[in-house]
PDB file of N, CA and C in Angstrom:
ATOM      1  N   UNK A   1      40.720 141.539 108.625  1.00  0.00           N
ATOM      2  CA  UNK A   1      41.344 140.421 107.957  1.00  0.00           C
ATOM      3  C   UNK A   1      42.641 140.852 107.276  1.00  0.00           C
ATOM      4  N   UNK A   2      42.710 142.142 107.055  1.00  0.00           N
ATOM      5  CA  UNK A   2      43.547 142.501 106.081  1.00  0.00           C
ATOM      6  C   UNK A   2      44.677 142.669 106.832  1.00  0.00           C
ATOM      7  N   UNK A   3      44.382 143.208 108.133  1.00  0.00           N
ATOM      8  CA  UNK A   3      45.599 143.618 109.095  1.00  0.00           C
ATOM      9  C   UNK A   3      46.291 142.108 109.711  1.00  0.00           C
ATOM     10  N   UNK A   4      45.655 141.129 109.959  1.00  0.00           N
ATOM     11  CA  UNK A   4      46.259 139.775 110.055  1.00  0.00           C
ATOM     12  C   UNK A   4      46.922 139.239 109.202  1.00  0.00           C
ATOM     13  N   UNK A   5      46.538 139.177 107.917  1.00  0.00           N
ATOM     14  CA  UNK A   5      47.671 138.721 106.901  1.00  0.00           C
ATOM     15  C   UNK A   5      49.021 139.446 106.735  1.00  0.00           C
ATOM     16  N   UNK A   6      48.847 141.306 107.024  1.00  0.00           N
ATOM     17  CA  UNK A   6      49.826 141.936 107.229  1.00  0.00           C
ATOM     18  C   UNK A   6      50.644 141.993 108.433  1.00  0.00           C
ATOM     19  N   UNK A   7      49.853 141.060 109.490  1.00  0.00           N
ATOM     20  CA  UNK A   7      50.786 140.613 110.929  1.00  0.00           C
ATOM     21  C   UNK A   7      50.808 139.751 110.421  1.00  0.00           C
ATOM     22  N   UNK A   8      50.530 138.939 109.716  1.00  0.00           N
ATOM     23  CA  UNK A   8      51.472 137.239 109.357  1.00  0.00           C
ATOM     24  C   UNK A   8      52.796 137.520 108.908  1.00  0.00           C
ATOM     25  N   UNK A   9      52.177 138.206 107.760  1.00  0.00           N
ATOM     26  CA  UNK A   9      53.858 137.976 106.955  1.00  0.00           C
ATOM     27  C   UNK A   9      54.551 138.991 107.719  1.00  0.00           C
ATOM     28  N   UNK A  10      54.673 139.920 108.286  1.00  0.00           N
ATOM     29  CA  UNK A  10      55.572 140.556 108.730  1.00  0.00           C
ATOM     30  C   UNK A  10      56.029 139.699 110.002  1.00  0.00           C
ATOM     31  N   UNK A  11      55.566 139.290 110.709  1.00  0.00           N
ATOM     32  CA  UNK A  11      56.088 138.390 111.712  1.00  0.00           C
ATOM     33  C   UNK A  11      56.718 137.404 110.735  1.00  0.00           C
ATOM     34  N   UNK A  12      56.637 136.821 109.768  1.00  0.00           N
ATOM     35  CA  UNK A  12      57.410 135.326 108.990  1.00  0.00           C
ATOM     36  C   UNK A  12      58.715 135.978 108.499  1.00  0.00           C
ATOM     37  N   UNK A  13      58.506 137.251 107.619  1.00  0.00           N
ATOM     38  CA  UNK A  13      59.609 138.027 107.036  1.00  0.00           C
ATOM     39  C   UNK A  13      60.671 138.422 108.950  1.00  0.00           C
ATOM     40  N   UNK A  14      60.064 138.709 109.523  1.00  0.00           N
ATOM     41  CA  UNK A  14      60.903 138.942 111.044  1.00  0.00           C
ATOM     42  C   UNK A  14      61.591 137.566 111.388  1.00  0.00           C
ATOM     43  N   UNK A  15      60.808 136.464 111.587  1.00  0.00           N
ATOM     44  CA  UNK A  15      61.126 135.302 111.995  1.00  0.00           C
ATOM     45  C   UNK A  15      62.510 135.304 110.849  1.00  0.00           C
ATOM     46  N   UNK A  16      62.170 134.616 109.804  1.00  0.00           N
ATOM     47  CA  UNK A  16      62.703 134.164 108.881  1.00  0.00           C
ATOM     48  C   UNK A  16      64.467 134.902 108.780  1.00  0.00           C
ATOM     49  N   UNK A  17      64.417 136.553 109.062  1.00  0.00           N
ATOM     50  CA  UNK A  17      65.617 137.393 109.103  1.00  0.00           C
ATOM     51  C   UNK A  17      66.374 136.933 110.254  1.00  0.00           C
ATOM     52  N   UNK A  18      65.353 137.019 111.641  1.00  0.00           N
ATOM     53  CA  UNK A  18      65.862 136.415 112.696  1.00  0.00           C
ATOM     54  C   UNK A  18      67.309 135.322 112.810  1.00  0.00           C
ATOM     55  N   UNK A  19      66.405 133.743 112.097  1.00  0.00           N
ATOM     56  CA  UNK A  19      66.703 132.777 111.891  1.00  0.00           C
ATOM     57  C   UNK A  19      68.209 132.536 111.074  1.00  0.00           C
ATOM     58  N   UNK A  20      67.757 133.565 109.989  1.00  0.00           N
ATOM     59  CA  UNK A  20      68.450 133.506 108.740  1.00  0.00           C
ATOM     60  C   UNK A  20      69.890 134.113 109.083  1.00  0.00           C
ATOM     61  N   UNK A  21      70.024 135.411 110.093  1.00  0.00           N
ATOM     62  CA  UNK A  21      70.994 135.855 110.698  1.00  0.00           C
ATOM     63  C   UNK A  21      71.796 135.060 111.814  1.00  0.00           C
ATOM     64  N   UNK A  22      71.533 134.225 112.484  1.00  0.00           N
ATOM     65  CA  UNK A  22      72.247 134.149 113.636  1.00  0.00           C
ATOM     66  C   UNK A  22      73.089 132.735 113.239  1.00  0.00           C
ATOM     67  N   UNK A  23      74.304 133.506 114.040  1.00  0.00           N
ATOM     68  CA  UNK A  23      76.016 132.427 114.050  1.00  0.00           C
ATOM     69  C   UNK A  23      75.246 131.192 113.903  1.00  0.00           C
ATOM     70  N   UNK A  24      76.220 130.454 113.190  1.00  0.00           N
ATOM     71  CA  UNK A  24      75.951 128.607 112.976  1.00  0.00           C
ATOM     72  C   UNK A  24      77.081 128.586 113.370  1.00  0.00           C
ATOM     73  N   UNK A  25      77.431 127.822 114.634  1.00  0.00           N
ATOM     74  CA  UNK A  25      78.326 127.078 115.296  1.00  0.00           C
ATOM     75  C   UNK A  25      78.563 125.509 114.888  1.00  0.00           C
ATOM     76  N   UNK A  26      78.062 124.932 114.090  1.00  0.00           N
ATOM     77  CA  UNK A  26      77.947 123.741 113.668  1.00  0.00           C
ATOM     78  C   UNK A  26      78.599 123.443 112.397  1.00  0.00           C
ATOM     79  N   UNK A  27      78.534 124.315 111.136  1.00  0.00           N
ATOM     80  CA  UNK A  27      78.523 123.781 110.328  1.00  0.00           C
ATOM     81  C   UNK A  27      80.177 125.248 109.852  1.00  0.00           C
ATOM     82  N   UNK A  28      80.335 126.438 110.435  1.00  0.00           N
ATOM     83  CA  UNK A  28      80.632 127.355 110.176  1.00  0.00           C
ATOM     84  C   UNK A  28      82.219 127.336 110.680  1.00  0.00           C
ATOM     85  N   UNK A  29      82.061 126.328 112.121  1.00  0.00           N
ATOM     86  CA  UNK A  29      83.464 126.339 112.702  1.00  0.00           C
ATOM     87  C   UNK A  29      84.920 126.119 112.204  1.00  0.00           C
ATOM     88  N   UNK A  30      85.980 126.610 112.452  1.00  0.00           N
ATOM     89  CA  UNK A  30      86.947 126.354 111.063  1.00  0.00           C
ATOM     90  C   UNK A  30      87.407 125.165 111.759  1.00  0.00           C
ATOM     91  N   UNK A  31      88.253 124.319 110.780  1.00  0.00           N
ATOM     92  CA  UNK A  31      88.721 123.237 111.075  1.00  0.00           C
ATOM     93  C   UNK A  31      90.580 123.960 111.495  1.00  0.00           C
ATOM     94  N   UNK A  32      90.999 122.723 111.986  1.00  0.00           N
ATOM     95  CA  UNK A  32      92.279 122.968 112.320  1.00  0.00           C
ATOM     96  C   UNK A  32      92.828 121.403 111.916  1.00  0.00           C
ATOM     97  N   UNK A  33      93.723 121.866 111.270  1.00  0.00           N
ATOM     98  CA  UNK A  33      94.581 120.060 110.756  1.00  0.00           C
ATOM     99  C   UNK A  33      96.007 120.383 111.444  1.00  0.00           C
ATOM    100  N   UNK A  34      95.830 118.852 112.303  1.00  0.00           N
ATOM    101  CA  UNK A  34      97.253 118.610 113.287  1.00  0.00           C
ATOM    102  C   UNK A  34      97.791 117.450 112.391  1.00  0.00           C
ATOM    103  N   UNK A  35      99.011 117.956 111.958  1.00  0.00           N
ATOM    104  CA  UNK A  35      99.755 116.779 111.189  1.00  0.00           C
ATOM    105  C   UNK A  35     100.093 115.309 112.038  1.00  0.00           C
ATOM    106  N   UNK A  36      99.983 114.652 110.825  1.00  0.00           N
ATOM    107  CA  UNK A  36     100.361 113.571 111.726  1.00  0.00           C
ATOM    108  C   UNK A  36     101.130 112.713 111.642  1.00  0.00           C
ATOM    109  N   UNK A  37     102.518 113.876 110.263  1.00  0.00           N
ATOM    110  CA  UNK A  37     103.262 112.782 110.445  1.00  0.00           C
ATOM    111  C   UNK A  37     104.393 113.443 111.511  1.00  0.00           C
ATOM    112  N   UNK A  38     105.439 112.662 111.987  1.00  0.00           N
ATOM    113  CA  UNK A  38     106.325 112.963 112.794  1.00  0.00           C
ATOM    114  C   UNK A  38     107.496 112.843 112.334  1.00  0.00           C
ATOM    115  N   UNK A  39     108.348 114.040 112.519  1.00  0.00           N
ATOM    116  CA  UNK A  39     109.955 114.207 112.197  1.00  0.00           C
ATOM    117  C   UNK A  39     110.730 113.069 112.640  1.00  0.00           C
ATOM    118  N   UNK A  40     111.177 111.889 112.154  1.00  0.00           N
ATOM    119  CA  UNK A  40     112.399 111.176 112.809  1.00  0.00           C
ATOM    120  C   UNK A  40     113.339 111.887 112.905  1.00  0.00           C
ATOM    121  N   UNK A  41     114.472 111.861 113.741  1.00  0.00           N
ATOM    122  CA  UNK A  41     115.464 112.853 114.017  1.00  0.00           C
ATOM    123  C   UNK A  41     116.861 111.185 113.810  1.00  0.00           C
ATOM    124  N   UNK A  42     117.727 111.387 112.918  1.00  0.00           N
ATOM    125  CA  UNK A  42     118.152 110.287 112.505  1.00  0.00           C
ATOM    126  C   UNK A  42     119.741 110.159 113.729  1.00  0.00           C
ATOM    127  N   UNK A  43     119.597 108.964 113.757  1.00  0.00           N
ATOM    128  CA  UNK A  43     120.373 108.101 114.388  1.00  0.00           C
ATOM    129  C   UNK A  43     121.783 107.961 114.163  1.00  0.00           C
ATOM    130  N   UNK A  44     122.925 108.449 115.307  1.00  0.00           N
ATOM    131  CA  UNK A  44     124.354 108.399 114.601  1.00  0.00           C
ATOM    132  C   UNK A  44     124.798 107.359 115.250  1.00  0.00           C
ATOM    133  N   UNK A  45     125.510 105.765 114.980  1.00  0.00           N
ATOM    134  CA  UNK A  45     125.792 105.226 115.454  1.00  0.00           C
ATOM    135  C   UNK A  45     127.349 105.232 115.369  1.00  0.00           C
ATOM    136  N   UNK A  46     127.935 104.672 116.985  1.00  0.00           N
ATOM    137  CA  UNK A  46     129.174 104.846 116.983  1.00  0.00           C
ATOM    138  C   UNK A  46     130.340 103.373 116.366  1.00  0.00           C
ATOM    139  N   UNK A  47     129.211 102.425 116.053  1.00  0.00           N
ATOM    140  CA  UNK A  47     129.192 101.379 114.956  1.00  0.00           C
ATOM    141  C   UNK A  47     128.752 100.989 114.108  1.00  0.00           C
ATOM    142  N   UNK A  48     129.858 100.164 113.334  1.00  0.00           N
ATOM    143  CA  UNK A  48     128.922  99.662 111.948  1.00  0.00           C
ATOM    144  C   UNK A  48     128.405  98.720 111.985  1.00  0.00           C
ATOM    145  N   UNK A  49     128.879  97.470 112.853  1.00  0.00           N
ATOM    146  CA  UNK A  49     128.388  96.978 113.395  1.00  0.00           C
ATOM    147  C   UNK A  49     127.980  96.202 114.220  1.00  0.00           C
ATOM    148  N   UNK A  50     126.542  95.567 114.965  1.00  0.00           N
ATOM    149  CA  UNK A  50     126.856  94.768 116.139  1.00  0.00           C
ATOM    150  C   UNK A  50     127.716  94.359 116.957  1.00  0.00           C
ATOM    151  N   UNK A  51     128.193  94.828 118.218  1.00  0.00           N
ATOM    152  CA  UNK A  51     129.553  93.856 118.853  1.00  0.00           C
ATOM    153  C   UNK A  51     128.945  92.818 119.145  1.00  0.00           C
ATOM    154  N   UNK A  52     127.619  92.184 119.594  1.00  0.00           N
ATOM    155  CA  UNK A  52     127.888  91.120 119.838  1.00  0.00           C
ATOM    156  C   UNK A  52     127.406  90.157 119.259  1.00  0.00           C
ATOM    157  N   UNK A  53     126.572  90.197 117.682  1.00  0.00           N
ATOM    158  CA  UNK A  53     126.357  89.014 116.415  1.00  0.00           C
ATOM    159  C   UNK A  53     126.372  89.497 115.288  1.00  0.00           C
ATOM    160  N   UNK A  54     127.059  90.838 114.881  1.00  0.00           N
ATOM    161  CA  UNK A  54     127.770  91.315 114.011  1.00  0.00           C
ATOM    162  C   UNK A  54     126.902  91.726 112.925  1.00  0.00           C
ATOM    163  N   UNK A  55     125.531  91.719 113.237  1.00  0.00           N
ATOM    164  CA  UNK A  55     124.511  92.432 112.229  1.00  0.00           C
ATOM    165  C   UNK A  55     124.512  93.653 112.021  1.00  0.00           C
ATOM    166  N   UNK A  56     123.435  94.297 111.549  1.00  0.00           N
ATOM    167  CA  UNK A  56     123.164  95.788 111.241  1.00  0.00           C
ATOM    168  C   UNK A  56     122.413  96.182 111.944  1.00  0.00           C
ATOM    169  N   UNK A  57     123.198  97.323 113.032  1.00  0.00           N
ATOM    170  CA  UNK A  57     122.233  98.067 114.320  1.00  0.00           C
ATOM    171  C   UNK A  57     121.182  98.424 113.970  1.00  0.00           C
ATOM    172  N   UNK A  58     120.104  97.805 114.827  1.00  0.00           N
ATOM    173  CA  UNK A  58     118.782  98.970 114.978  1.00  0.00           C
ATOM    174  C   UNK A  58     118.808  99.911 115.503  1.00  0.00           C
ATOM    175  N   UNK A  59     117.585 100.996 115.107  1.00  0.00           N
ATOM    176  CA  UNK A  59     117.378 102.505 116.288  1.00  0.00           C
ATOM    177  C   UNK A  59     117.236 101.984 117.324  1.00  0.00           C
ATOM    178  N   UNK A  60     116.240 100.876 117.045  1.00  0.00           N
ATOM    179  CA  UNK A  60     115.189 100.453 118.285  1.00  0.00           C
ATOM    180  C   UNK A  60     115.563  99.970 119.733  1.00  0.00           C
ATOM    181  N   UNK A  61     117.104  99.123 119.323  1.00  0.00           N
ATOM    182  CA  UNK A  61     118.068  98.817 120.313  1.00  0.00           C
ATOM    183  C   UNK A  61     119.191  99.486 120.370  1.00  0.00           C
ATOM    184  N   UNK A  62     119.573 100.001 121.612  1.00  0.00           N
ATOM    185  CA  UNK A  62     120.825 100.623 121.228  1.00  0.00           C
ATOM    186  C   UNK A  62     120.881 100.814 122.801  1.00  0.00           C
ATOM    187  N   UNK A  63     122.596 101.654 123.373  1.00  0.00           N
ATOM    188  CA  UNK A  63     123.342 101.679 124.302  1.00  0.00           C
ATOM    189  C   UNK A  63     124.135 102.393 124.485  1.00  0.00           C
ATOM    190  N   UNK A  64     124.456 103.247 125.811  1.00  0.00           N
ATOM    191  CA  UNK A  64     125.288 104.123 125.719  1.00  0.00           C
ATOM    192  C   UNK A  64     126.641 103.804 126.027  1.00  0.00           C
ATOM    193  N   UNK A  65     127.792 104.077 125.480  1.00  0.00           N
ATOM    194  CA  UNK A  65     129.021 103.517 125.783  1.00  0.00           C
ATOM    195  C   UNK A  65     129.879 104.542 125.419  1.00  0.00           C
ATOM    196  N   UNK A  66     130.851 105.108 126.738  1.00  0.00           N
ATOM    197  CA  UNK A  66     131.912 105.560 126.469  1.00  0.00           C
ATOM    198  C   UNK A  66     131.208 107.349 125.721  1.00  0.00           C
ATOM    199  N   UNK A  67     129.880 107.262 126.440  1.00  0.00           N
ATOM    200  CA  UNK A  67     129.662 108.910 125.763  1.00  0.00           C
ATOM    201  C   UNK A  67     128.767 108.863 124.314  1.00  0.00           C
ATOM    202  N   UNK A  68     128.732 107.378 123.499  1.00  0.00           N
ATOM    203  CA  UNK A  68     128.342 107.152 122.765  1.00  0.00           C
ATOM    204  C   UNK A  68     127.114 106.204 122.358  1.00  0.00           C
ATOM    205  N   UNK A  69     126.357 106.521 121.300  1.00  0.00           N
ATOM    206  CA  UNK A  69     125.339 105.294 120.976  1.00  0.00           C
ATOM    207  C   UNK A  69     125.760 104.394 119.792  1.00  0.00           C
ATOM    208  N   UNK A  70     125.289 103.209 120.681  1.00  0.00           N
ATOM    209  CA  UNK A  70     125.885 102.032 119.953  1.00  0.00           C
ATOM    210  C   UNK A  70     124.377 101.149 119.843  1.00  0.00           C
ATOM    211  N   UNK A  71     124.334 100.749 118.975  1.00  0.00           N
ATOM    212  CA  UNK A  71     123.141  99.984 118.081  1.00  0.00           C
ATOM    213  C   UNK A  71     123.543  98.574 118.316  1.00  0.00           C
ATOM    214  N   UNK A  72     122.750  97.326 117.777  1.00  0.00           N
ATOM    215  CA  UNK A  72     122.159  95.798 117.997  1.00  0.00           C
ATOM    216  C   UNK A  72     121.785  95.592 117.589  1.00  0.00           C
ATOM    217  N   UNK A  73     121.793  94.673 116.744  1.00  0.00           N
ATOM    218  CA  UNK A  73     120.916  93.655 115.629  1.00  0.00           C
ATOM    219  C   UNK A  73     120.009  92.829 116.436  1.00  0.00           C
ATOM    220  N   UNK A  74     120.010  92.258 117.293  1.00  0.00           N
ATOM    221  CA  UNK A  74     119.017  91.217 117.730  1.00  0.00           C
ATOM    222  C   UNK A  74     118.376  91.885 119.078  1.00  0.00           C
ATOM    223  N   UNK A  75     117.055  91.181 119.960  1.00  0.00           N
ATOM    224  CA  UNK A  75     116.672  91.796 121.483  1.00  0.00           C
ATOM    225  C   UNK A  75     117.300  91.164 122.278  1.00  0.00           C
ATOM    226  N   UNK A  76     118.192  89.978 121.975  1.00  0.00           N
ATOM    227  CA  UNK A  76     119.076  89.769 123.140  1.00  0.00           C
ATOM    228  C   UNK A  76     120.624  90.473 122.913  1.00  0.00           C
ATOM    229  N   UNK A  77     120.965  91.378 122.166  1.00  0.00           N
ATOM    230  CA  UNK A  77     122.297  91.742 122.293  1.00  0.00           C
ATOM    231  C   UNK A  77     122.482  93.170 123.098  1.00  0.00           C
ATOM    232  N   UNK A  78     121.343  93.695 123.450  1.00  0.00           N
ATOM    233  CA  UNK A  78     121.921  94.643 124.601  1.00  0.00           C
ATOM    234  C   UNK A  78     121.806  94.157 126.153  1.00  0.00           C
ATOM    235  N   UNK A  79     121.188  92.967 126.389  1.00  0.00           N
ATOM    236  CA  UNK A  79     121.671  92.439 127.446  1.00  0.00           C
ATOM    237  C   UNK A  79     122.871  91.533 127.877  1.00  0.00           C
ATOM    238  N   UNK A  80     123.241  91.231 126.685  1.00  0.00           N
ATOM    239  CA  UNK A  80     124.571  90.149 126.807  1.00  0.00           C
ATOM    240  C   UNK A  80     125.326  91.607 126.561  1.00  0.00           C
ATOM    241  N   UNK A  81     125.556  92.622 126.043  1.00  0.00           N
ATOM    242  CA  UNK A  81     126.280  93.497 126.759  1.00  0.00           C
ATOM    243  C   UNK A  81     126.172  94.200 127.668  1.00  0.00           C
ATOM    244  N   UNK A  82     125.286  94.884 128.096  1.00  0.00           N
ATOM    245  CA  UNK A  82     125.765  94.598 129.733  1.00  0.00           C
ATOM    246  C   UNK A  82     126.076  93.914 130.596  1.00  0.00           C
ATOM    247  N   UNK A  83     126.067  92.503 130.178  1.00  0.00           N
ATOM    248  CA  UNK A  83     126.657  91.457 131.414  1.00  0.00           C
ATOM    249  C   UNK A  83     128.572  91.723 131.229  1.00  0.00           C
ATOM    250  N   UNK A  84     128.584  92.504 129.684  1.00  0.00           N
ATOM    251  CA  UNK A  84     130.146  92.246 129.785  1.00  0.00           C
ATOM    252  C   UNK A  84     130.900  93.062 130.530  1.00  0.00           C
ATOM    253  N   UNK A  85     132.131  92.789 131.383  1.00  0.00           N
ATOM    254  CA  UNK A  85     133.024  93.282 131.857  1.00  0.00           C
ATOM    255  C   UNK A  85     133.409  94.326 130.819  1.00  0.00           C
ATOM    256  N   UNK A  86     134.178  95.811 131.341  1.00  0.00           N
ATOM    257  CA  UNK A  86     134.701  96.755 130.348  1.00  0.00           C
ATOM    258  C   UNK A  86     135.631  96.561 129.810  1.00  0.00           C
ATOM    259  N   UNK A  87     136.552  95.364 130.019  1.00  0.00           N
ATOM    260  CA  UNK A  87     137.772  94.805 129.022  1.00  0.00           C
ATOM    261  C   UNK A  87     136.797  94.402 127.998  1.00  0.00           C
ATOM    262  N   UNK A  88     135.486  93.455 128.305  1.00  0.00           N
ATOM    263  CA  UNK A  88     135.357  92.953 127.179  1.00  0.00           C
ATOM    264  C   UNK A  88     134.581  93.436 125.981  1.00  0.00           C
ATOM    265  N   UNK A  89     134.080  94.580 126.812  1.00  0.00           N
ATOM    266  CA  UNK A  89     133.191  95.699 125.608  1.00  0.00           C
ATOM    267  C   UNK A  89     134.128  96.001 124.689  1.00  0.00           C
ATOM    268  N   UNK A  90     135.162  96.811 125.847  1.00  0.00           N
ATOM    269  CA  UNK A  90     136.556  97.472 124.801  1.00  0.00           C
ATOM    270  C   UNK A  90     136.351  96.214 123.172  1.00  0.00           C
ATOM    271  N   UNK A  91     137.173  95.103 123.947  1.00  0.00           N
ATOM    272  CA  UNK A  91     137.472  94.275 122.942  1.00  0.00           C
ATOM    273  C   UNK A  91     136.703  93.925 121.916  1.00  0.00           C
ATOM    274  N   UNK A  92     135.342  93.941 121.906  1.00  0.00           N
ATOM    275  CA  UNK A  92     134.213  93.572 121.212  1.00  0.00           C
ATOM    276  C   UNK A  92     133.699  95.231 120.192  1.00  0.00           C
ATOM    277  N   UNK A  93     134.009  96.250 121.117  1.00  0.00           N
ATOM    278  CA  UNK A  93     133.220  97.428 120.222  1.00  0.00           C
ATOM    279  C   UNK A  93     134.713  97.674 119.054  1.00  0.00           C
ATOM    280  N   UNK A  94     136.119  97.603 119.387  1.00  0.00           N
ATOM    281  CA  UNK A  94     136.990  97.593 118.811  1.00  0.00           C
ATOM    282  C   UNK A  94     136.988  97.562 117.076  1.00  0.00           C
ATOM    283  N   UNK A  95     136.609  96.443 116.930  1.00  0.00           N
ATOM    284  CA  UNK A  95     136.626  96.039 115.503  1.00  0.00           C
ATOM    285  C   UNK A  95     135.388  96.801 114.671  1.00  0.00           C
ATOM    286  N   UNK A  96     134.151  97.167 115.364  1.00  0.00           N
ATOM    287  CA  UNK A  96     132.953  97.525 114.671  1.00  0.00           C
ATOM    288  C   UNK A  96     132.871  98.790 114.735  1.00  0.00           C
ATOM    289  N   UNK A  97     133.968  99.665 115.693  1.00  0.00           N
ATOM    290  CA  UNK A  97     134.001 100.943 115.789  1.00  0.00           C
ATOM    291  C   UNK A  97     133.852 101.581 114.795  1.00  0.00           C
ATOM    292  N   UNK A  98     133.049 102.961 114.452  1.00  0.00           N
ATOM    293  CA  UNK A  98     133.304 103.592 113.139  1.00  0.00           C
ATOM    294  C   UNK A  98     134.311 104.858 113.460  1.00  0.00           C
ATOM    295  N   UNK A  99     135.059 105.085 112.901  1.00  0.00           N
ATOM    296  CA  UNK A  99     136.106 105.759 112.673  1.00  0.00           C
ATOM    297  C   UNK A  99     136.013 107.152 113.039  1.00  0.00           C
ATOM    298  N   UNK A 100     136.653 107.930 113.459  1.00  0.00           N
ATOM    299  CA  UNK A 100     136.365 109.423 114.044  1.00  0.00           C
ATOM    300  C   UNK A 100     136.224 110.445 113.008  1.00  0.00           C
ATOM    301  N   UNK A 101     136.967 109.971 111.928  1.00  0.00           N
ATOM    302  CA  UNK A 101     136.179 111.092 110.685  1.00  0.00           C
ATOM    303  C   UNK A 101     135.285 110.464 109.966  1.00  0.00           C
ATOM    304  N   UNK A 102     134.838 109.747 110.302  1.00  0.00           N
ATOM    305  CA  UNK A 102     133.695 108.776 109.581  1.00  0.00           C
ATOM    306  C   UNK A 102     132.488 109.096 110.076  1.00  0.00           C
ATOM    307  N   UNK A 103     132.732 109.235 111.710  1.00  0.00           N
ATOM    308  CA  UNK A 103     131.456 109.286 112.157  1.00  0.00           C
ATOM    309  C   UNK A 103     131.509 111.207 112.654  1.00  0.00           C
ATOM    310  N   UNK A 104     132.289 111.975 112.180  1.00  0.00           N
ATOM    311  CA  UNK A 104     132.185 113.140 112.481  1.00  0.00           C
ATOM    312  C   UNK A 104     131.153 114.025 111.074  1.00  0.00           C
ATOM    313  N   UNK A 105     131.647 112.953 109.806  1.00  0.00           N
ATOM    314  CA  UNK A 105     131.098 113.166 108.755  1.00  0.00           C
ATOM    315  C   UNK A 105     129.306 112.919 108.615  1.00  0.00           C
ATOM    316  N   UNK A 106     128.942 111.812 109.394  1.00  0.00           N
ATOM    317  CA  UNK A 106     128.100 111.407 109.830  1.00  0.00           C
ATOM    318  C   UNK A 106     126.976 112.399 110.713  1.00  0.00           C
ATOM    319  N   UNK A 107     127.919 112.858 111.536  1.00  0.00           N
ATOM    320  CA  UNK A 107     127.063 114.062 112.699  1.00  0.00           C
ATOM    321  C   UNK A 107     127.236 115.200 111.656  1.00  0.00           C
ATOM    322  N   UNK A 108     127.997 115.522 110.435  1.00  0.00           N
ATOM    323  CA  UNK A 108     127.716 117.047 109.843  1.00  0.00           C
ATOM    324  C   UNK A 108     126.836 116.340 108.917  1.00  0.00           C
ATOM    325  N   UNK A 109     126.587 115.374 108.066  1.00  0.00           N
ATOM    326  CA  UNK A 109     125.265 114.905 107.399  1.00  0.00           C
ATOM    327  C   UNK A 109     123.964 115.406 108.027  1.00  0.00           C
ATOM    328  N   UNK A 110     124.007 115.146 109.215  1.00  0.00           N
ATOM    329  CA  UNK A 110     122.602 115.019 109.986  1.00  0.00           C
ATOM    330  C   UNK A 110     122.264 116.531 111.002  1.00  0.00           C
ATOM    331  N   UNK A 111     123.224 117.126 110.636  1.00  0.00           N
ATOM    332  CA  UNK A 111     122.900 118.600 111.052  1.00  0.00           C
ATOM    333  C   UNK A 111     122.956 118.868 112.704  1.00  0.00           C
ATOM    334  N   UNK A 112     124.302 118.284 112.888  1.00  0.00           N
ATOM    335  CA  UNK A 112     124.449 118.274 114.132  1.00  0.00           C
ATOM    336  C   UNK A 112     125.941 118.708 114.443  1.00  0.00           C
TER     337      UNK A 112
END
C-alpha cells in the first residue's frame, strides 16, 4: 500500500512538472501591432483655383496638365475639362494659375 501512494504522487508530481513545463502557444504568443494610420503625402496644386467653377480644388479630383496637377471643386469639372480644346484650357487655367515662386515655395514646404 505504501509503495502505491509513493507511485501516485510521484507520477502526479511527474505529470504535474510535465504539464507545468511545456510552451503555451496560446496565451504566450507575442502580439505584433500594424499601425493603422496612414501617411497622407500632401498635394501641390498648380492652382488656386478651379478653372472651370472657380471653387477650392480637391485631392480627390484632379488632372494632369502641362506636366502638372491641377485640382476641381465639383465631379463634373474634370470632365468638362477634358472636353476642352488646348486654347481653351490655356485660357481657363490662366487666371487660377499659381505663380512659379509660389508654387516652388509650396514643393520646398512639403519636402520635395
Amino acid at each position: 500500500m505504501r509503495n502505491s501512494v509513493i507511485f501516485i504522487s510521484g507520477s502526479l508530481l511527474l505529470l504535474s512538472v510535465v504539464i507545468g513545463c511545456r510552451e503555451r502557444d496560446d496565451d504566450t504568443a507575442p502580439v505584433i501591432q500594424v499601425p493603422t494610420t496612414v501617411e497622407a503625402t500632401p498635394v501641390s496644386f498648380a492652382n488656386k483655383k478651379c478653372p472651370i467653377m472657380g471653387g477650392t480644388p480637391s485631392v480627390d479630383l484632379t488632372a494632369q496638365y502641362e506636366g502638372k496637377t491641377i485640382g476641381f471643386c465639383c465631379d463634373g469639372c474634370p470632365q468638362k475639362w477634358a472636353a476642352l480644346s488646348d486654347e481653351a484650357k490655356a485660357e481657363k487655367f490662366a487666371p487660377v494659375a499659381v505663380e512659379t515662386d509660389e508654387q516652388d515655395s509650396q514643393q520646398n514646404a512639403s519636402g520635395k
